[in-house]
N, C-alpha and C. Protein backbone atom coordinates (compact mmCIF):
# COMPACT_ATOMS: atom_id res chain seq x y z
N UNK A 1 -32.99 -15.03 11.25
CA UNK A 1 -32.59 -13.71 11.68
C UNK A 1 -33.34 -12.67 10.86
N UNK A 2 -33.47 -11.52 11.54
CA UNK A 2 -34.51 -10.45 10.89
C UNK A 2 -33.68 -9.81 10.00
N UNK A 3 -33.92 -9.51 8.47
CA UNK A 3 -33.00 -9.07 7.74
C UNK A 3 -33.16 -7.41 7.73
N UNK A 4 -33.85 -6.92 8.54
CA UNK A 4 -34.82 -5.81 8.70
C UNK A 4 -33.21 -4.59 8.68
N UNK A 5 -33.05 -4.33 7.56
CA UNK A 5 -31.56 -3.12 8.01
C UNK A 5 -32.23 -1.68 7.78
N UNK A 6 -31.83 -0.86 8.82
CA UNK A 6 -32.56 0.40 9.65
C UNK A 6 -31.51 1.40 9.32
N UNK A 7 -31.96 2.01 8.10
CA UNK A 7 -30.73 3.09 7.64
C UNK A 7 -30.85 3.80 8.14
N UNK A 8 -29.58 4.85 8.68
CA UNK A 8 -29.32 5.67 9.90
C UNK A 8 -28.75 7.03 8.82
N UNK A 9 -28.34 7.32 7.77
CA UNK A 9 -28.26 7.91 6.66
C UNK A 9 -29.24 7.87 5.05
N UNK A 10 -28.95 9.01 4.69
CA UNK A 10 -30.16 9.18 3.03
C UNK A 10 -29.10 7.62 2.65
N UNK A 11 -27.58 8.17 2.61
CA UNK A 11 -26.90 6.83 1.62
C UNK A 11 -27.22 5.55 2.06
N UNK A 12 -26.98 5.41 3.41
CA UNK A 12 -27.32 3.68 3.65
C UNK A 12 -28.92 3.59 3.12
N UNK A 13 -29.91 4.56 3.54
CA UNK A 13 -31.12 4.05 2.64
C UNK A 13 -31.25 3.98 1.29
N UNK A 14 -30.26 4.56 0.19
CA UNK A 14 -29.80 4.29 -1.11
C UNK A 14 -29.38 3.13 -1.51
N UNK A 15 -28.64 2.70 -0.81
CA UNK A 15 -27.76 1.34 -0.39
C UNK A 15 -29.01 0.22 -0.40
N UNK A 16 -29.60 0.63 0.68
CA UNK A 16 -30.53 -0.58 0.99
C UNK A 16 -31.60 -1.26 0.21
N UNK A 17 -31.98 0.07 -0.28
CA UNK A 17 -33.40 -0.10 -1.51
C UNK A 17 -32.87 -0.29 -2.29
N UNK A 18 -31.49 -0.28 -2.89
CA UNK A 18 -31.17 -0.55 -4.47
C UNK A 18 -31.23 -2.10 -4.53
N UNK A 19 -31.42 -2.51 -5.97
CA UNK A 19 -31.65 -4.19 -6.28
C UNK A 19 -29.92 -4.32 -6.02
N UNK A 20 -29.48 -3.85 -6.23
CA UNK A 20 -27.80 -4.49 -6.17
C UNK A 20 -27.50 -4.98 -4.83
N UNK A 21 -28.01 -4.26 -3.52
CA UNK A 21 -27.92 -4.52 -2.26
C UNK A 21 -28.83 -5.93 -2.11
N UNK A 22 -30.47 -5.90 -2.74
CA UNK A 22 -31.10 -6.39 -2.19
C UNK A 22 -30.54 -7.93 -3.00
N UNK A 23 -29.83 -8.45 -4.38
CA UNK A 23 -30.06 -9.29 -4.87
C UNK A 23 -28.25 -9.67 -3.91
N UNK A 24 -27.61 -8.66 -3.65
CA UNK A 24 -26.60 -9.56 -2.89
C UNK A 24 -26.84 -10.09 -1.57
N UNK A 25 -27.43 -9.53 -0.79
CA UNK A 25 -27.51 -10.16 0.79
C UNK A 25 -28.30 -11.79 0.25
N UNK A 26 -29.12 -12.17 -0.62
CA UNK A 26 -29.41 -13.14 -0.88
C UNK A 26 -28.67 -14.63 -1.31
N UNK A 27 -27.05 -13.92 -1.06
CA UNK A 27 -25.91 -14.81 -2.04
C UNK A 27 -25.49 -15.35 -0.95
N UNK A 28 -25.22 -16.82 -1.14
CA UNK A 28 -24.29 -17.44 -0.35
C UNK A 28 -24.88 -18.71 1.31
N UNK A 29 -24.35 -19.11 1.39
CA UNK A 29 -24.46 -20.53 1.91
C UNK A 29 -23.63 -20.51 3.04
N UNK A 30 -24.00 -20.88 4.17
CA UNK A 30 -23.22 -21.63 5.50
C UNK A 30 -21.66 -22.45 4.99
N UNK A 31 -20.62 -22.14 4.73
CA UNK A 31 -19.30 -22.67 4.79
C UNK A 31 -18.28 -22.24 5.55
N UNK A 32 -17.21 -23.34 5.14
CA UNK A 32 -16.05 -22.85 6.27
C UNK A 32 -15.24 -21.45 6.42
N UNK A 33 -15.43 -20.66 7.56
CA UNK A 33 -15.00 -19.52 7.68
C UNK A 33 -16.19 -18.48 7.18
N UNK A 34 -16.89 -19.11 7.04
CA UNK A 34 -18.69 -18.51 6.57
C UNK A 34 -20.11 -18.94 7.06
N UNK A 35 -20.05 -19.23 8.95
CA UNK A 35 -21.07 -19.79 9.16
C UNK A 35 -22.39 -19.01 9.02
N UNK A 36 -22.51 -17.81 9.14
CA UNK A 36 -23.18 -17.05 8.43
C UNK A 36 -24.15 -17.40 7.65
N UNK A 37 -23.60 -17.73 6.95
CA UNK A 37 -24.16 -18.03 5.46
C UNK A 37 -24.29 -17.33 4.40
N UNK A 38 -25.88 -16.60 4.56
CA UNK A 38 -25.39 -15.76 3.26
C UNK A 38 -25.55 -14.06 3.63
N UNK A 39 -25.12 -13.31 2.53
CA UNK A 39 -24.55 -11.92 3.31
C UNK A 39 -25.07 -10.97 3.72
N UNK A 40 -26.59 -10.80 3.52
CA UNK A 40 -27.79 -10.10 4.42
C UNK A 40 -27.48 -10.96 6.16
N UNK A 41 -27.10 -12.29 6.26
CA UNK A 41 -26.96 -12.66 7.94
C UNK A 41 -25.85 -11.68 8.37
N UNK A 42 -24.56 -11.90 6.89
CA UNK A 42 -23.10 -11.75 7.92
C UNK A 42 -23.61 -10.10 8.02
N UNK A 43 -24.33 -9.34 6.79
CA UNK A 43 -24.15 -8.19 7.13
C UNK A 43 -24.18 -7.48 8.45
N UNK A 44 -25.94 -8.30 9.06
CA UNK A 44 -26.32 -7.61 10.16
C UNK A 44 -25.66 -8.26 11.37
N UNK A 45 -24.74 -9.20 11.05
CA UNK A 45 -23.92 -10.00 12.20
C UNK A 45 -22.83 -8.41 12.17
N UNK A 46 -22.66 -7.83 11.17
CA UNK A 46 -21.69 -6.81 11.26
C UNK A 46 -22.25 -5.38 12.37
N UNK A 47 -23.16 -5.10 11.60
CA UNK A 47 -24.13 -4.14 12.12
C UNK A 47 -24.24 -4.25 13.75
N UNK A 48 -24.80 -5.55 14.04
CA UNK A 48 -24.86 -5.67 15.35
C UNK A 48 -23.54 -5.62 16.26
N UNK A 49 -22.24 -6.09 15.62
CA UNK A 49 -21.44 -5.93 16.64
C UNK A 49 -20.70 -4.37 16.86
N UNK A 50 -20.84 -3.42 15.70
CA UNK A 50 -21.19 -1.96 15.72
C UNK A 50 -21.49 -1.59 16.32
N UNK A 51 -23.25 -2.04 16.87
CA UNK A 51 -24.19 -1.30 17.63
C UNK A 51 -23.58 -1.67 19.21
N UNK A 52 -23.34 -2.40 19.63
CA UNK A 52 -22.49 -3.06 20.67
C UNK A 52 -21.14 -2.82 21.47
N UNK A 53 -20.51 -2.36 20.06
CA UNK A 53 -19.03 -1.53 20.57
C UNK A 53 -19.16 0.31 20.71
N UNK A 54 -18.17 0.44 21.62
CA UNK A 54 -18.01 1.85 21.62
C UNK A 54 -17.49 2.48 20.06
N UNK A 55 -17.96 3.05 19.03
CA UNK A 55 -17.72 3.24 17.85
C UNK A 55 -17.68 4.63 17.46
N UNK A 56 -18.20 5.53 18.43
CA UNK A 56 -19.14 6.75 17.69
C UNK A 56 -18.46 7.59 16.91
N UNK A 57 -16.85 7.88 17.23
CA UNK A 57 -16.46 7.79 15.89
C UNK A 57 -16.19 7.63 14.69
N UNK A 58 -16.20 6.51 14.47
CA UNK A 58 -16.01 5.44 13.37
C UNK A 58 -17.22 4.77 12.68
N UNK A 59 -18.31 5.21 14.03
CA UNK A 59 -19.82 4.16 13.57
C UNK A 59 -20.28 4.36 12.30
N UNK A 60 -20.63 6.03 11.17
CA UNK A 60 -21.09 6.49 10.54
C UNK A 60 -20.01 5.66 8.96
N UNK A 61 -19.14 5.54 9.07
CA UNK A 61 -18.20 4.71 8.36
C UNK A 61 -18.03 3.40 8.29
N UNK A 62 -18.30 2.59 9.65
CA UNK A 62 -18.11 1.21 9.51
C UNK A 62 -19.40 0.68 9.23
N UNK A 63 -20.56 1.40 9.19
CA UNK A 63 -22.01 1.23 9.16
C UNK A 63 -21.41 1.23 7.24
N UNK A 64 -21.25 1.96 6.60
CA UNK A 64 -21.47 1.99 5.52
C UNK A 64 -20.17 1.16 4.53
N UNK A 65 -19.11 0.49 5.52
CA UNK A 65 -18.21 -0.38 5.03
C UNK A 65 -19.26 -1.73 4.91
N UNK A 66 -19.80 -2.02 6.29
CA UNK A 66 -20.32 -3.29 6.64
C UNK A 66 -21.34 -3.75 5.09
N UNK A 67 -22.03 -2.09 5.02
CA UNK A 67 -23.16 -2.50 3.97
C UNK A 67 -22.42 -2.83 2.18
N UNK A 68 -21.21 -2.22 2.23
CA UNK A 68 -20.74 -2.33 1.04
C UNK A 68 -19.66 -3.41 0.28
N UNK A 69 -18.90 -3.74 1.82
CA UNK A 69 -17.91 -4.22 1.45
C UNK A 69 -18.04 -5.64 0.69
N UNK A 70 -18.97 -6.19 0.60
CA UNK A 70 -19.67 -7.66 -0.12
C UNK A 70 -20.01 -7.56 -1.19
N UNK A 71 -20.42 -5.96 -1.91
CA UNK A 71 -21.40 -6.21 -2.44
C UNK A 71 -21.13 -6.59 -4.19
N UNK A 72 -19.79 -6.51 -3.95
CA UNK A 72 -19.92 -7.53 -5.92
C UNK A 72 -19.46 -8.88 -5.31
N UNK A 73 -19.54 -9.64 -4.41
CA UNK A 73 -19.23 -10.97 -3.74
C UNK A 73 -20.06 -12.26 -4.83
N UNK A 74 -21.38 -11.75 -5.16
CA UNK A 74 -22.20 -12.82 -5.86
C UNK A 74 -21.81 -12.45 -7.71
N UNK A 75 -21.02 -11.43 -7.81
CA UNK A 75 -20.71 -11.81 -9.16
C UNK A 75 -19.46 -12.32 -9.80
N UNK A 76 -18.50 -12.15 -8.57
CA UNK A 76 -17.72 -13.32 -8.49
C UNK A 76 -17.08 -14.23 -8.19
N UNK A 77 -18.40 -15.08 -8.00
CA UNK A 77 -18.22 -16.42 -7.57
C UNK A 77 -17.79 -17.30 -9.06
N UNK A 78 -16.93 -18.24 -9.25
CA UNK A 78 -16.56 -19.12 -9.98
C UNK A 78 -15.52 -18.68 -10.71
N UNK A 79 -15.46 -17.22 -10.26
CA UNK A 79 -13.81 -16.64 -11.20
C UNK A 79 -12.74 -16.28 -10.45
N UNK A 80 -11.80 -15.94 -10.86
CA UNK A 80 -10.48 -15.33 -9.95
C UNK A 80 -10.56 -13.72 -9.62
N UNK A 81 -11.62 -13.48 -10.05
CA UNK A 81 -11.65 -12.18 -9.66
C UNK A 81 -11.63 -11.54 -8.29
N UNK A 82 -11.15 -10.18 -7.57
CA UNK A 82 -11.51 -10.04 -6.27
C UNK A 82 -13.17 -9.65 -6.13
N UNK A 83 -13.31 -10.35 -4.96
CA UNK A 83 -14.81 -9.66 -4.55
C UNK A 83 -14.96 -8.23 -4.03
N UNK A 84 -13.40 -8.06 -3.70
CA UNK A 84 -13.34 -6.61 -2.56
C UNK A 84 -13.05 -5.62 -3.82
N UNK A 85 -12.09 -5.72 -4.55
CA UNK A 85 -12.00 -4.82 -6.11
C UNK A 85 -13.38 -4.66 -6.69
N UNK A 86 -14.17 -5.21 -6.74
CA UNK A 86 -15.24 -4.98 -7.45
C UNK A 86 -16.21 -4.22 -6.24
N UNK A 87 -16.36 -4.83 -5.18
CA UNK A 87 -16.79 -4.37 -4.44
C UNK A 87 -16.98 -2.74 -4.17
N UNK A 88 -15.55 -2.45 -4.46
CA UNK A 88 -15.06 -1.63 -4.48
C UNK A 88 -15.47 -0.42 -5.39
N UNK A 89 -15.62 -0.99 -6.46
CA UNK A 89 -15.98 -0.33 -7.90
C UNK A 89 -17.81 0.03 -7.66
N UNK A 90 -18.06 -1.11 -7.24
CA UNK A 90 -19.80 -1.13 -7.40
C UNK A 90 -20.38 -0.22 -5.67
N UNK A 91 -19.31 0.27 -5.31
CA UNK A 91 -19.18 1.46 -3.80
C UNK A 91 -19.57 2.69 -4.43
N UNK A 92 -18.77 2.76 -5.27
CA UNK A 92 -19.02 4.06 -6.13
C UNK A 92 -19.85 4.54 -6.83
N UNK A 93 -20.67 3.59 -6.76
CA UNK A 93 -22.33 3.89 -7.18
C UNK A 93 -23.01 4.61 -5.70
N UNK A 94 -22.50 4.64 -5.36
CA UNK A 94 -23.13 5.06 -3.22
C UNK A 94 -22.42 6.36 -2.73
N UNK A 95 -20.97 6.33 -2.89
CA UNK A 95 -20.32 6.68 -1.94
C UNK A 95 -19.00 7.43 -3.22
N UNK A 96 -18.60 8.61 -3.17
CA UNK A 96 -17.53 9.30 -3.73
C UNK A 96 -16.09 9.39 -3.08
N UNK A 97 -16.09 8.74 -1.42
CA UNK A 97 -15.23 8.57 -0.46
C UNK A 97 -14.29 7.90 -0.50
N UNK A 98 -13.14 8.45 -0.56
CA UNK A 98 -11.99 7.24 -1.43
C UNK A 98 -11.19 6.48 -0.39
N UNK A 99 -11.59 7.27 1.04
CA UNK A 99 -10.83 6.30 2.34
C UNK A 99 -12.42 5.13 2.65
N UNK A 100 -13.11 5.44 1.88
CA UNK A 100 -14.11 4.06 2.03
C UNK A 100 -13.40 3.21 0.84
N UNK A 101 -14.05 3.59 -0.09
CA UNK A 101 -13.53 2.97 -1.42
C UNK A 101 -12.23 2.12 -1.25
N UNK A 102 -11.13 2.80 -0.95
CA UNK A 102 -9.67 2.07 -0.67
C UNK A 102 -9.75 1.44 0.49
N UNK A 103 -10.57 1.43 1.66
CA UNK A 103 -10.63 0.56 2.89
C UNK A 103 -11.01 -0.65 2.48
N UNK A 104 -12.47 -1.06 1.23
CA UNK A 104 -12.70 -1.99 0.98
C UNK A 104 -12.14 -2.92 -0.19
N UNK A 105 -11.27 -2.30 -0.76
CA UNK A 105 -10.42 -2.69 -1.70
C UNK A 105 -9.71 -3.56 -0.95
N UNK A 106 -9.23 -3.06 0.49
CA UNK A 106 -8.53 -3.50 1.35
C UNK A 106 -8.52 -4.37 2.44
N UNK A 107 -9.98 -4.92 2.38
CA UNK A 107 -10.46 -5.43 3.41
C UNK A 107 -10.00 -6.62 3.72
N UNK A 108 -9.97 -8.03 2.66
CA UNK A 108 -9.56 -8.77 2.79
C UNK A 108 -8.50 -9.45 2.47
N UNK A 109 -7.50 -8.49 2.35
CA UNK A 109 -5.53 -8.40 1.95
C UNK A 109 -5.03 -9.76 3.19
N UNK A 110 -5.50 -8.95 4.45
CA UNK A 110 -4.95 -9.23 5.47
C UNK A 110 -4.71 -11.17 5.43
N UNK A 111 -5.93 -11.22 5.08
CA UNK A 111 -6.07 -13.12 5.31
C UNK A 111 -5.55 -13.52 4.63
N UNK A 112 -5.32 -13.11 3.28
CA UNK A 112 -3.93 -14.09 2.81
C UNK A 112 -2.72 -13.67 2.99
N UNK A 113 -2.33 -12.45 3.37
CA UNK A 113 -0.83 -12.18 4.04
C UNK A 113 -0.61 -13.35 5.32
N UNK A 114 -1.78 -13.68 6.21
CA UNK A 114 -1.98 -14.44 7.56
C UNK A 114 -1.75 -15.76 7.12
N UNK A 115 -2.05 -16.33 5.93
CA UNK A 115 -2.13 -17.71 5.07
C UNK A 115 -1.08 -17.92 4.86
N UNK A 116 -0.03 -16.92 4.42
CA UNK A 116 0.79 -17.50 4.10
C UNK A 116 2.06 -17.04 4.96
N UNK A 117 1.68 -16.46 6.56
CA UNK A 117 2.45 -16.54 6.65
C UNK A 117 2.50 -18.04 7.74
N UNK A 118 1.31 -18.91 7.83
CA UNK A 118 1.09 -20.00 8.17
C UNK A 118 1.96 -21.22 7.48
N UNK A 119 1.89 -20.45 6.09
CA UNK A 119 2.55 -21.68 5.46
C UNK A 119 4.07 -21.28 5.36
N UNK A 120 4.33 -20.92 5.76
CA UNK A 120 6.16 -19.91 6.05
C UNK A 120 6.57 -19.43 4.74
N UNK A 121 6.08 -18.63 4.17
CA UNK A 121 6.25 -18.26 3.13
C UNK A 121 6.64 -16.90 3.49
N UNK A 122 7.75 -16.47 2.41
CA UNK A 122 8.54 -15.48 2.65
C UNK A 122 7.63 -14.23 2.63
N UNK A 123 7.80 -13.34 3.83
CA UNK A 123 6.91 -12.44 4.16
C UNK A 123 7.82 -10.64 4.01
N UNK A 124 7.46 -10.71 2.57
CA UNK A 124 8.11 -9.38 2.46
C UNK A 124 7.29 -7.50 3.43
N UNK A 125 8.09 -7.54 4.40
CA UNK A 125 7.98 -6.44 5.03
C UNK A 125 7.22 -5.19 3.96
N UNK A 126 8.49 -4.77 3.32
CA UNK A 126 8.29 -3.64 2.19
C UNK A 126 7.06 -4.02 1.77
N UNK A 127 7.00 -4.67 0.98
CA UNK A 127 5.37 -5.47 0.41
C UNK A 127 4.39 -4.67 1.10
N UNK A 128 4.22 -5.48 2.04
CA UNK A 128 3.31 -4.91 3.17
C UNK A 128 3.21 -3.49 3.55
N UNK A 129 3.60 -2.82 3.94
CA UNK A 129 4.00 -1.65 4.13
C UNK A 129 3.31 -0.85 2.74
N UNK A 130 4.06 -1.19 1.46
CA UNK A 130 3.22 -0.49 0.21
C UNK A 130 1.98 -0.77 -0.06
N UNK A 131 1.64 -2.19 0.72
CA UNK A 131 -0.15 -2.25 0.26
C UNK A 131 -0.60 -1.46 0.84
N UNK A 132 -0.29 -1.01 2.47
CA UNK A 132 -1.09 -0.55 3.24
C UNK A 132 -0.53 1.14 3.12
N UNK A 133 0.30 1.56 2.45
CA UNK A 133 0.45 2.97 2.61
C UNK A 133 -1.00 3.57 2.46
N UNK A 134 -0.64 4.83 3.00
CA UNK A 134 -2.09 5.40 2.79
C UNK A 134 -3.44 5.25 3.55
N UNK A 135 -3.23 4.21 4.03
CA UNK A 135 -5.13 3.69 4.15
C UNK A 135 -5.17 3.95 5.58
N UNK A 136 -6.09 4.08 5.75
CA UNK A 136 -6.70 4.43 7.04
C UNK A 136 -6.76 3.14 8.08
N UNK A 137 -5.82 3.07 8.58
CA UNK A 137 -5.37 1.67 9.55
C UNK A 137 -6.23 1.29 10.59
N UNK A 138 -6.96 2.35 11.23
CA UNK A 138 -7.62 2.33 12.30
C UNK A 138 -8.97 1.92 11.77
N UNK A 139 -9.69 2.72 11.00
CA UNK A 139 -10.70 2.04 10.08
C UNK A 139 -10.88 0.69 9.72
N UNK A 140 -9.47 0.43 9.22
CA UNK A 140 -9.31 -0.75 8.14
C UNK A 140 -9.41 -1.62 9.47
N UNK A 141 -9.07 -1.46 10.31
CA UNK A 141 -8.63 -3.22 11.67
C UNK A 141 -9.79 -2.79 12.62
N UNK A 142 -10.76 -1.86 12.83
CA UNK A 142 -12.07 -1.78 13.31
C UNK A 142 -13.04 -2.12 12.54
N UNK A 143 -12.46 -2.17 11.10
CA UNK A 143 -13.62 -2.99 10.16
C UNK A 143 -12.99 -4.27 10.47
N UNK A 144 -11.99 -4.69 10.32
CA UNK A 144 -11.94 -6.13 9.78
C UNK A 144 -12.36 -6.62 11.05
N UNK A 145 -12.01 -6.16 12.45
CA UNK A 145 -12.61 -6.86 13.59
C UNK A 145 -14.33 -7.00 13.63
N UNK A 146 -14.72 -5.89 13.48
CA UNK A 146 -16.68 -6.13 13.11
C UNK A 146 -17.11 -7.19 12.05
N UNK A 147 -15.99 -7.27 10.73
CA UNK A 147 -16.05 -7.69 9.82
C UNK A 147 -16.37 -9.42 10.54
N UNK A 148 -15.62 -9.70 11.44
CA UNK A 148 -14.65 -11.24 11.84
C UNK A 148 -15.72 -11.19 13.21
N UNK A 149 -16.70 -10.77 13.41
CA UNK A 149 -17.47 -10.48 14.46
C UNK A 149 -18.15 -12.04 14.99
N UNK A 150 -18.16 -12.58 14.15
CA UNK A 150 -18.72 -14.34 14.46
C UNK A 150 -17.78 -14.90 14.46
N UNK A 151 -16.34 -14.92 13.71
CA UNK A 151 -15.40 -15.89 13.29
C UNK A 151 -14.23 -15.56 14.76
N UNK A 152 -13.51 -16.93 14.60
CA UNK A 152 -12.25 -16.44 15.52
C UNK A 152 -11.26 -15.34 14.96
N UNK A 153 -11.03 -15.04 16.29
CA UNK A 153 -10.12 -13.10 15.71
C UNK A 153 -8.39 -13.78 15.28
N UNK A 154 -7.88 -14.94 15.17
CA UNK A 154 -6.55 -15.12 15.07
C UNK A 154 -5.91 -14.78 13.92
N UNK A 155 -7.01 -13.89 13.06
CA UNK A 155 -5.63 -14.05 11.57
C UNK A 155 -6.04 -11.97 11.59
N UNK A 156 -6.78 -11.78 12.58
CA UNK A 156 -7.39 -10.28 12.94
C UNK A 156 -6.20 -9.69 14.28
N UNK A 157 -5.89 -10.97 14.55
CA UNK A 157 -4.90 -10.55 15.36
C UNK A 157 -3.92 -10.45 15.02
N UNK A 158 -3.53 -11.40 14.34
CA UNK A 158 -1.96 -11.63 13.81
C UNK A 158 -2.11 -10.04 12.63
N UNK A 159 -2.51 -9.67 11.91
CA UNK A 159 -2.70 -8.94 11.46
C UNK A 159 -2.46 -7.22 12.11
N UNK A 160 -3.19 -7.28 12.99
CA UNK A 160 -2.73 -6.09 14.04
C UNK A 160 -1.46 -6.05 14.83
N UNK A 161 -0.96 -7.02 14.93
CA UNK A 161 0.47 -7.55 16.05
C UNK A 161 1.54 -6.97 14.30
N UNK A 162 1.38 -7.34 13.31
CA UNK A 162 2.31 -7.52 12.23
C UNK A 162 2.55 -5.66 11.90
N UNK A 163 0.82 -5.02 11.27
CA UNK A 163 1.43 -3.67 11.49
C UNK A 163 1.81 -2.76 12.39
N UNK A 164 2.11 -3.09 13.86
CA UNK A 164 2.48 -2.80 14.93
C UNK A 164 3.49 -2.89 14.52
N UNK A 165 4.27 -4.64 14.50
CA UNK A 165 5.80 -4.73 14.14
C UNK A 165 6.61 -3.75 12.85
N UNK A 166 5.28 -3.48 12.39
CA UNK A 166 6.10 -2.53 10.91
C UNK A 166 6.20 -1.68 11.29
N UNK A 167 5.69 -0.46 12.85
CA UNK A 167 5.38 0.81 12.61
C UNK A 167 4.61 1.46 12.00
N UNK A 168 3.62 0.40 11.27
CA UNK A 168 2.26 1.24 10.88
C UNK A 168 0.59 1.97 11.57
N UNK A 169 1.36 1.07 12.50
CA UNK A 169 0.30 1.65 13.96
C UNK A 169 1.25 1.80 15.26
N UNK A 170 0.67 2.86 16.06
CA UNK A 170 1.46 3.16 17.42
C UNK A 170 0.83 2.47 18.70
N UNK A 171 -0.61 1.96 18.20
CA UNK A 171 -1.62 0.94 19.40
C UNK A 171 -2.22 0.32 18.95
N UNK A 172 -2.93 -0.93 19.89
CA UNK A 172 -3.20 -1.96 19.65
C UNK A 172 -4.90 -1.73 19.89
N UNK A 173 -5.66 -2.12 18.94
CA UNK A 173 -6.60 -2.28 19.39
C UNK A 173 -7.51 -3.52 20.59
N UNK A 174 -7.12 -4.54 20.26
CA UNK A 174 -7.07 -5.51 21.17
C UNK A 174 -5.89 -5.77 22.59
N UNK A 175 -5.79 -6.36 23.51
CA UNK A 175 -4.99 -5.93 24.02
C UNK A 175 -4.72 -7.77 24.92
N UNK A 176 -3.72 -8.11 25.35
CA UNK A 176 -3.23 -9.69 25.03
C UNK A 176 -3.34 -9.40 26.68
N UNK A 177 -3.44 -10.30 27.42
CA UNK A 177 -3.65 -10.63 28.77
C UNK A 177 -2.44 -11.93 29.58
């Protein structure tokens, strides 16, 4: 795949030319829930399903989630650390935007709320509700769907069906047939 990314902003071309961008898209391997591989593919697997959807609201934002949200992913690998917290931190070298910043903090909450609620584990409402106060919901589940753009949408769904059930959204972005 052409790793060729076509900044559409000064920041995404900041983004792009910096070594921090260029030494992360180089991280990472074909695994489960990661056929991808490594994160220059998933990026532009992101990018492309962007360019594809009706976005034009949202495009100028999810363009610059897609490019960021990975990007402390290769420093921690082998620790317990979050990739999206750091991620998060190393955003702020780019971006002063704190509904970006807190979107990607936030990005990948959802999949282990979905994990466990697989494994029936007690699923505190309130909980939920306080992670997500604040954040930009519509953002956050138009990223995570671009995000999940290769993968199956079931824990993207269950996810959207759950803050529906809370009242944290009034519509569905997907829609069940």
């Amino acid at each position: 795949m052409n790793l060729d990314f076509s900044p559409e902003t000064n920041t995404e071309e900041r983004i792009i030319n910096s070594e921090l961008f260029k030494h992360a898209i180089l991280w990472g391997v074909a695994r489960p829930g990661h056929p991808e591989g490594n994160l220059g593919t998933h990026i532009k697997h992101i990018l492309d399903y962007i360019n594809k959807s009706d976005q034009t609201e949202y495009r100028k934002d999810l363009r610059l989630l897609a490019l960021l949200h990975d990007i402390g992913k290769p420093y921690t690998e082998g620790t317990h650390n979050s990739h999206a917290i750091l991620s998060a931190k190393l955003a702020q070298i780019y971006t002063s935007d704190s509904t970006i910043i807190h979107t990607i903090e936030l990005s990948d909450k959802y999949y282990g709320l979905y994990k466990n609620s697989l494994r029936q584990k007690n699923m505190n409402d309130e909980k939920i509700k306080s992670i997500y106060a604040g954040a930009d919901l519509q953002l956050l589940l138009r990223f995570n769907y671009a995000d999940s753009a290769d993968r199956p949408k079931t824990a993207i769904n269950w996810f959207e069906d759950k803050l529906f059930e809370l009242g944290l959204t009034t519509k569905k972005l997907y829609k069940i047939d």
